[in-house]
N, C-alpha and C. Protein backbone atom coordinates (compact mmCIF):
# COMPACT_ATOMS: atom_id res chain seq x y z
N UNK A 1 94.94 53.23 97.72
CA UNK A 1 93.91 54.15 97.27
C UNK A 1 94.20 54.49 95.80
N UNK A 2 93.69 54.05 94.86
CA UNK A 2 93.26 54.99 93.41
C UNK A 2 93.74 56.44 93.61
N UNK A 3 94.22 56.58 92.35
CA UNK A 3 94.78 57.98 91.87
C UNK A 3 93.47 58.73 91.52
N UNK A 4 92.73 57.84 91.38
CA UNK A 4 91.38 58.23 90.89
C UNK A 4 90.61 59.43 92.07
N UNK A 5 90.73 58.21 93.11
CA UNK A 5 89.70 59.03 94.17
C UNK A 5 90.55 60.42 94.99
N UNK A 6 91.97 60.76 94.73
CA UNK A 6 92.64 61.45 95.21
C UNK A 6 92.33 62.94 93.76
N UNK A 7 91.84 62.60 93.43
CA UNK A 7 91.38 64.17 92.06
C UNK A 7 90.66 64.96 93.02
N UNK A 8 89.41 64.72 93.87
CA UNK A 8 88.67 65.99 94.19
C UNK A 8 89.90 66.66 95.12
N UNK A 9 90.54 66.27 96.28
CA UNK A 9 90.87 66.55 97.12
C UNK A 9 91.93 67.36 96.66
N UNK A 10 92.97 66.99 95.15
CA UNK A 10 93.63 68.11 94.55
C UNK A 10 93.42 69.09 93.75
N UNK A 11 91.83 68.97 93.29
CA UNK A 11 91.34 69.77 93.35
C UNK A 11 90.87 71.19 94.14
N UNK A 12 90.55 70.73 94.84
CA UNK A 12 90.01 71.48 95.86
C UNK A 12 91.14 72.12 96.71
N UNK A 13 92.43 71.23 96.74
CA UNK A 13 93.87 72.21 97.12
C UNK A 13 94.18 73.03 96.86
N UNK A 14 94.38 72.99 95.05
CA UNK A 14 94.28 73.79 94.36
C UNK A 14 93.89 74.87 94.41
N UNK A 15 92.56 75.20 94.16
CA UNK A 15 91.59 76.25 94.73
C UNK A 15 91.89 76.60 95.58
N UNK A 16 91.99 76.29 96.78
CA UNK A 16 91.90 76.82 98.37
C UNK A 16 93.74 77.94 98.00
N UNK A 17 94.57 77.19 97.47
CA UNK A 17 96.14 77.66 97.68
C UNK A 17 95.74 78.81 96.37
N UNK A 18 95.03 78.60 95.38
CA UNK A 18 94.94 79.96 94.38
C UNK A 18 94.34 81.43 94.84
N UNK A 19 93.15 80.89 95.37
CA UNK A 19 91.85 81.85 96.26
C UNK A 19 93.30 82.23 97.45
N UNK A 20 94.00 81.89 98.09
CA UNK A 20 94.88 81.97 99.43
C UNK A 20 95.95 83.46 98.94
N UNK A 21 96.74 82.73 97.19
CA UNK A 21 97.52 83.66 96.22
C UNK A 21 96.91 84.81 95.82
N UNK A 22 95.78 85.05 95.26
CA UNK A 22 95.00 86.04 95.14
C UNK A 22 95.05 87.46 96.32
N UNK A 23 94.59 86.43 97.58
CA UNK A 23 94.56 87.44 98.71
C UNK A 23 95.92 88.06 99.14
N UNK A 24 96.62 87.19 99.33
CA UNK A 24 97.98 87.70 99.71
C UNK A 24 98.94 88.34 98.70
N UNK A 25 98.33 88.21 97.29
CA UNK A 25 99.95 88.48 96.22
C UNK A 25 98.75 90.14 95.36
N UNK A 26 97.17 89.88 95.38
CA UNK A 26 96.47 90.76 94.65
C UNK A 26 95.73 91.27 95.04
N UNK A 27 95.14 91.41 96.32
CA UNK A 27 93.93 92.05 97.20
C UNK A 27 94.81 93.29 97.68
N UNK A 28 94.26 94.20 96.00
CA UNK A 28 94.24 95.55 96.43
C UNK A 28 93.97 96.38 94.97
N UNK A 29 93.90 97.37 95.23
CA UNK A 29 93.98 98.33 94.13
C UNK A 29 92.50 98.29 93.33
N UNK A 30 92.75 98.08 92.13
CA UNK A 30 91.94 97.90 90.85
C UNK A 30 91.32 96.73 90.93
N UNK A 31 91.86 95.61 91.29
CA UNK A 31 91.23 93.94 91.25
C UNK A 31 90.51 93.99 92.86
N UNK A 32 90.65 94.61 94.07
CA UNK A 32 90.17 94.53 95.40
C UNK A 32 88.46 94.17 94.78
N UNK A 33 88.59 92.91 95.87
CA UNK A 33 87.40 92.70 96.21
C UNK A 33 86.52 93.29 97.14
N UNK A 34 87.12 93.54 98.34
CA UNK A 34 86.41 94.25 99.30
C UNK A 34 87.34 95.60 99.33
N UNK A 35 86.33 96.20 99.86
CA UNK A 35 86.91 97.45 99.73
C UNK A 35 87.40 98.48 101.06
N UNK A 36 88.68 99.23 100.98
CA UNK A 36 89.39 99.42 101.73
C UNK A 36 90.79 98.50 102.09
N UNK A 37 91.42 98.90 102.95
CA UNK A 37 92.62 98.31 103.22
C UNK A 37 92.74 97.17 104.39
N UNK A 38 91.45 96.50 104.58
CA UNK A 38 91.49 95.69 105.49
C UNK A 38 92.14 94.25 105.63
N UNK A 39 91.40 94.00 104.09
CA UNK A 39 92.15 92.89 103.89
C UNK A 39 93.82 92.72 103.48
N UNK A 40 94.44 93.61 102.93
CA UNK A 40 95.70 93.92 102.59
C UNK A 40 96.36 93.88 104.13
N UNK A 41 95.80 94.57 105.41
CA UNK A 41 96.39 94.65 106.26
C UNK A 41 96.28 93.21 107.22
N UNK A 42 95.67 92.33 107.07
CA UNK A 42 95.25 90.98 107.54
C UNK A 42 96.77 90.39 106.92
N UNK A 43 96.49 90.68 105.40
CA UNK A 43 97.59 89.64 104.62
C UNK A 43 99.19 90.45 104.56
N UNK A 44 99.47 91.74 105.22
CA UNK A 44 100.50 92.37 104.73
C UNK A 44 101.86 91.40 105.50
N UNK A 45 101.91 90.93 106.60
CA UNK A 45 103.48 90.28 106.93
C UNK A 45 103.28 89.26 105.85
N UNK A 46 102.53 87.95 105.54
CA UNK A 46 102.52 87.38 104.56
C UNK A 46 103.06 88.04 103.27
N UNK A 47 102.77 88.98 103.14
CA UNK A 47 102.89 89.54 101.26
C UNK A 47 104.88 89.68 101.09
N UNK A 48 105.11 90.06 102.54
CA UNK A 48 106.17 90.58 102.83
C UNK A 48 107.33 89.48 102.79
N UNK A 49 106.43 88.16 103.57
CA UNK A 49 107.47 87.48 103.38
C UNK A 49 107.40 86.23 102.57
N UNK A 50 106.21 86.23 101.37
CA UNK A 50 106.31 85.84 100.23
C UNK A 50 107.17 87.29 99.48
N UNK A 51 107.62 87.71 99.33
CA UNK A 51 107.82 88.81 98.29
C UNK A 51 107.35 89.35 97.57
N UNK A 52 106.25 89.87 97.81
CA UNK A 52 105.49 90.93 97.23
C UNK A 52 105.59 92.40 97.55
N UNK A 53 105.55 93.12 96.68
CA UNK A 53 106.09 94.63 97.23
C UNK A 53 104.72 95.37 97.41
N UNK A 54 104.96 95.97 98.52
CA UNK A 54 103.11 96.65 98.58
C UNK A 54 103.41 98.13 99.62
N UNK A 55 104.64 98.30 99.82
CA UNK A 55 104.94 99.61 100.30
C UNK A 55 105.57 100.70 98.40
């Protein structure tokens, strides 16, 4: 397979794992997209055991 035809698909990894970082490392505060603590509480063992501090 071409290196060629393997671009969208790391593309699109990309994205999916940035949009994924966002939620888990920045969904809250000032930048929150949705609002309230729902989503923080979906992503909080994640945040925890990437290392993010959110207590």
């Amino acid at each position: 397979m071409p290196l060629s035809d393997l671009i969208p698909y790391a593309l699109l990894t990309a994205l999916l794992a940035i949009i994924l970082f966002y939620f888990v490392g920045a969904e809250e505060g000032a930048t929150s997209v949705f609002p309230g603590m729902t989503m923080h509480e979906w992503v909080h063992d994640a945040r925890h055991l990437l290392g993010f501090p959110c207590h």
